[in-house]
N, C-alpha and C. Protein backbone atom coordinates (compact mmCIF):
# COMPACT_ATOMS: atom_id res chain seq x y z
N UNK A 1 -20.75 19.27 -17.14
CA UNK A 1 -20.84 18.58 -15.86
C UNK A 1 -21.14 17.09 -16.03
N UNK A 2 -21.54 16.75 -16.91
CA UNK A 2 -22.50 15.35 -17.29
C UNK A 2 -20.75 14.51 -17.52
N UNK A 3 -20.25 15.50 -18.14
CA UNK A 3 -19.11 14.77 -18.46
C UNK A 3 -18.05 13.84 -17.15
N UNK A 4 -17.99 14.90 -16.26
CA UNK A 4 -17.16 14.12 -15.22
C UNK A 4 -18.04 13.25 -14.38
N UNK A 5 -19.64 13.23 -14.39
CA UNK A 5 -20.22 12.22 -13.61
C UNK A 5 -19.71 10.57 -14.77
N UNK A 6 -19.50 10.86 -16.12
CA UNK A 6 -19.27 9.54 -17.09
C UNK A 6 -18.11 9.28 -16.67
N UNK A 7 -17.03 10.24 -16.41
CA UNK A 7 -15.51 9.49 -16.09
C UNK A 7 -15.38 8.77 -14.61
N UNK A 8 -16.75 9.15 -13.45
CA UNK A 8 -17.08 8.73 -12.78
C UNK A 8 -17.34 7.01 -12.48
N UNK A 9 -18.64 7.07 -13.69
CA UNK A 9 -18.31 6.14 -13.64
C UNK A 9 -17.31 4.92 -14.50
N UNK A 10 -16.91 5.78 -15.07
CA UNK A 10 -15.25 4.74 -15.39
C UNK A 10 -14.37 4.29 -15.07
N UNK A 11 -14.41 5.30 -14.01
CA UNK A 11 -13.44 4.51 -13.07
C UNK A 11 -13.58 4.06 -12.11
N UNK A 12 -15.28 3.65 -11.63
CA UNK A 12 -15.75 2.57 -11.29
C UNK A 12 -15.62 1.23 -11.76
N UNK A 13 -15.67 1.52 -13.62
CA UNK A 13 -15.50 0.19 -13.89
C UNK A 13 -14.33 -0.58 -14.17
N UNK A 14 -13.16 0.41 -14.10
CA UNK A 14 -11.65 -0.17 -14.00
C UNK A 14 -11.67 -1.06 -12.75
N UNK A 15 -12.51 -0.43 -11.53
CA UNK A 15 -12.91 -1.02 -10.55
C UNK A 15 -13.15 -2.06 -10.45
N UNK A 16 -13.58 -2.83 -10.98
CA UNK A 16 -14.94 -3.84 -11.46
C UNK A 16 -14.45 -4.85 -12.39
N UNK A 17 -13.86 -4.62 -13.23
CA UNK A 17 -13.50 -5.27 -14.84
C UNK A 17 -12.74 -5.67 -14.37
N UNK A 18 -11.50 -6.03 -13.75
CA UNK A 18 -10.76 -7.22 -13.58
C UNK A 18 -11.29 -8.27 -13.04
N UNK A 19 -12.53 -7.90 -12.02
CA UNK A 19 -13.08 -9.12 -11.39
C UNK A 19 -14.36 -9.56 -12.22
N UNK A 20 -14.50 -9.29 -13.63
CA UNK A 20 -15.54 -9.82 -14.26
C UNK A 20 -14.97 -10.04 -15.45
N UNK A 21 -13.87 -9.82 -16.28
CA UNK A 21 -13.07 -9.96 -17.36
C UNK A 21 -11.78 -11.22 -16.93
N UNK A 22 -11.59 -11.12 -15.18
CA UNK A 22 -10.89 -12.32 -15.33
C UNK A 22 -9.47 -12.40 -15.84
N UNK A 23 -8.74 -11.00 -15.14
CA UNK A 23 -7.24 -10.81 -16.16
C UNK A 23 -6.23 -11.17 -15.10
N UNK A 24 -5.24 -11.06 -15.70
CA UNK A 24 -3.79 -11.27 -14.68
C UNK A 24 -3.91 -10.86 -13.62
N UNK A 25 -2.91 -11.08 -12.40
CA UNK A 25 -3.03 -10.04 -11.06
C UNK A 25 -2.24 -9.09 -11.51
N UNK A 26 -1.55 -8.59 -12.29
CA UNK A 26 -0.26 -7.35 -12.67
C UNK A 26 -1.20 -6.63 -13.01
N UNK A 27 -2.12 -6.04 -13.87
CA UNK A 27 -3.37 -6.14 -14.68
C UNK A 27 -4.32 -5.45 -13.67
N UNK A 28 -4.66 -6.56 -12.91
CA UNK A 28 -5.81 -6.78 -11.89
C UNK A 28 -5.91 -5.32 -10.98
N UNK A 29 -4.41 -5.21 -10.40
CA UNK A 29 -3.80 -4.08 -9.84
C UNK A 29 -4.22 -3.03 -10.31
N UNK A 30 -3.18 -3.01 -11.21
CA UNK A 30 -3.64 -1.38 -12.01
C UNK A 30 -4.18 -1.14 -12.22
N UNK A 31 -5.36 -1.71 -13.14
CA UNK A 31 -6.94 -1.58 -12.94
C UNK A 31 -7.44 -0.86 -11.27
N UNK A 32 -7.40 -1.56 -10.69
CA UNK A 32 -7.79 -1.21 -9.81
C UNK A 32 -7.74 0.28 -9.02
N UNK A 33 -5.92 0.51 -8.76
CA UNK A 33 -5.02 1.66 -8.60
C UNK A 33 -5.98 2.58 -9.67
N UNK A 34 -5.97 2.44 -10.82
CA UNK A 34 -5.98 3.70 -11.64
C UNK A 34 -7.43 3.99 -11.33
N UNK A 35 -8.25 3.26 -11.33
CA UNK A 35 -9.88 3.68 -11.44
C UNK A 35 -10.06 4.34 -10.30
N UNK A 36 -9.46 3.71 -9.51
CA UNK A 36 -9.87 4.57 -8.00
C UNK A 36 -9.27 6.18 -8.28
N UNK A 37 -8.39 6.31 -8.61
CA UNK A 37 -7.51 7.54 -8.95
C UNK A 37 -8.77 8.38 -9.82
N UNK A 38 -8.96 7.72 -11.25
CA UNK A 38 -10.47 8.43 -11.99
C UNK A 38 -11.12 8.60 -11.36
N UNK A 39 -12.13 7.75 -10.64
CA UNK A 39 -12.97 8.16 -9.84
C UNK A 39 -13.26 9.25 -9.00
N UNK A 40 -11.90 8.89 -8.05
CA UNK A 40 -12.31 9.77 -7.06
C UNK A 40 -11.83 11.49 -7.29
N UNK A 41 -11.05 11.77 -8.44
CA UNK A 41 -10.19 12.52 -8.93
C UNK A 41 -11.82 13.50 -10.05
N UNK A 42 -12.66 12.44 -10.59
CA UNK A 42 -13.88 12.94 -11.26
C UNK A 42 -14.92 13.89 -10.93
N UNK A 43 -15.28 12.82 -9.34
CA UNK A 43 -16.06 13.49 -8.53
C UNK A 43 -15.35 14.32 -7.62
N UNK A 44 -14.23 14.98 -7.49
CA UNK A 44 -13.94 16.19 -6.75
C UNK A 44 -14.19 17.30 -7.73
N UNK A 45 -13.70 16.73 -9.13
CA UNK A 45 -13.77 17.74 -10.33
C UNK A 45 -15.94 18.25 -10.05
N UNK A 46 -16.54 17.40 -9.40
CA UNK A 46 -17.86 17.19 -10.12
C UNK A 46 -18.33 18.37 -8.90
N UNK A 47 -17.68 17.67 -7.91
CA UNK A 47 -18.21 18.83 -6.96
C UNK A 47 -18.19 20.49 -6.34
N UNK A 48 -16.44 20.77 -7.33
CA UNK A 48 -15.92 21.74 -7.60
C UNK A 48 -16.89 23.21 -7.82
N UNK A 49 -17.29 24.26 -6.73
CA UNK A 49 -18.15 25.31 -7.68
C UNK A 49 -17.19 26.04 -8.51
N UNK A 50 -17.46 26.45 -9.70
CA UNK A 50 -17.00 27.05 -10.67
C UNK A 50 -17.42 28.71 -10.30
């Protein structure tokens, strides 16, 4: 379980890291697109009863 709260927050920080790393807007995007996708894709996994 510990595991999908970490991919959690990873794809918070795809979130995040373009606007503190300072990269392209092509870049900037996808970053963005994909983390939200981890994220929110993590915590459904997190909340899932087994």
């Amino acid at each position: 379980m510990w595991a999908n709260w970490v991919n959690v927050i990873v794809g918070i920080w795809l979130i995040i890291s373009p606007f503190v790393v300072k990269s392209a807007s092509g870049i900037q995007w996808n970053n963005i697109i994909f983390g939200i996708v981890v994220a929110v894709l993590a915590y459904y996994a997190t909340t899932q009863k087994k």
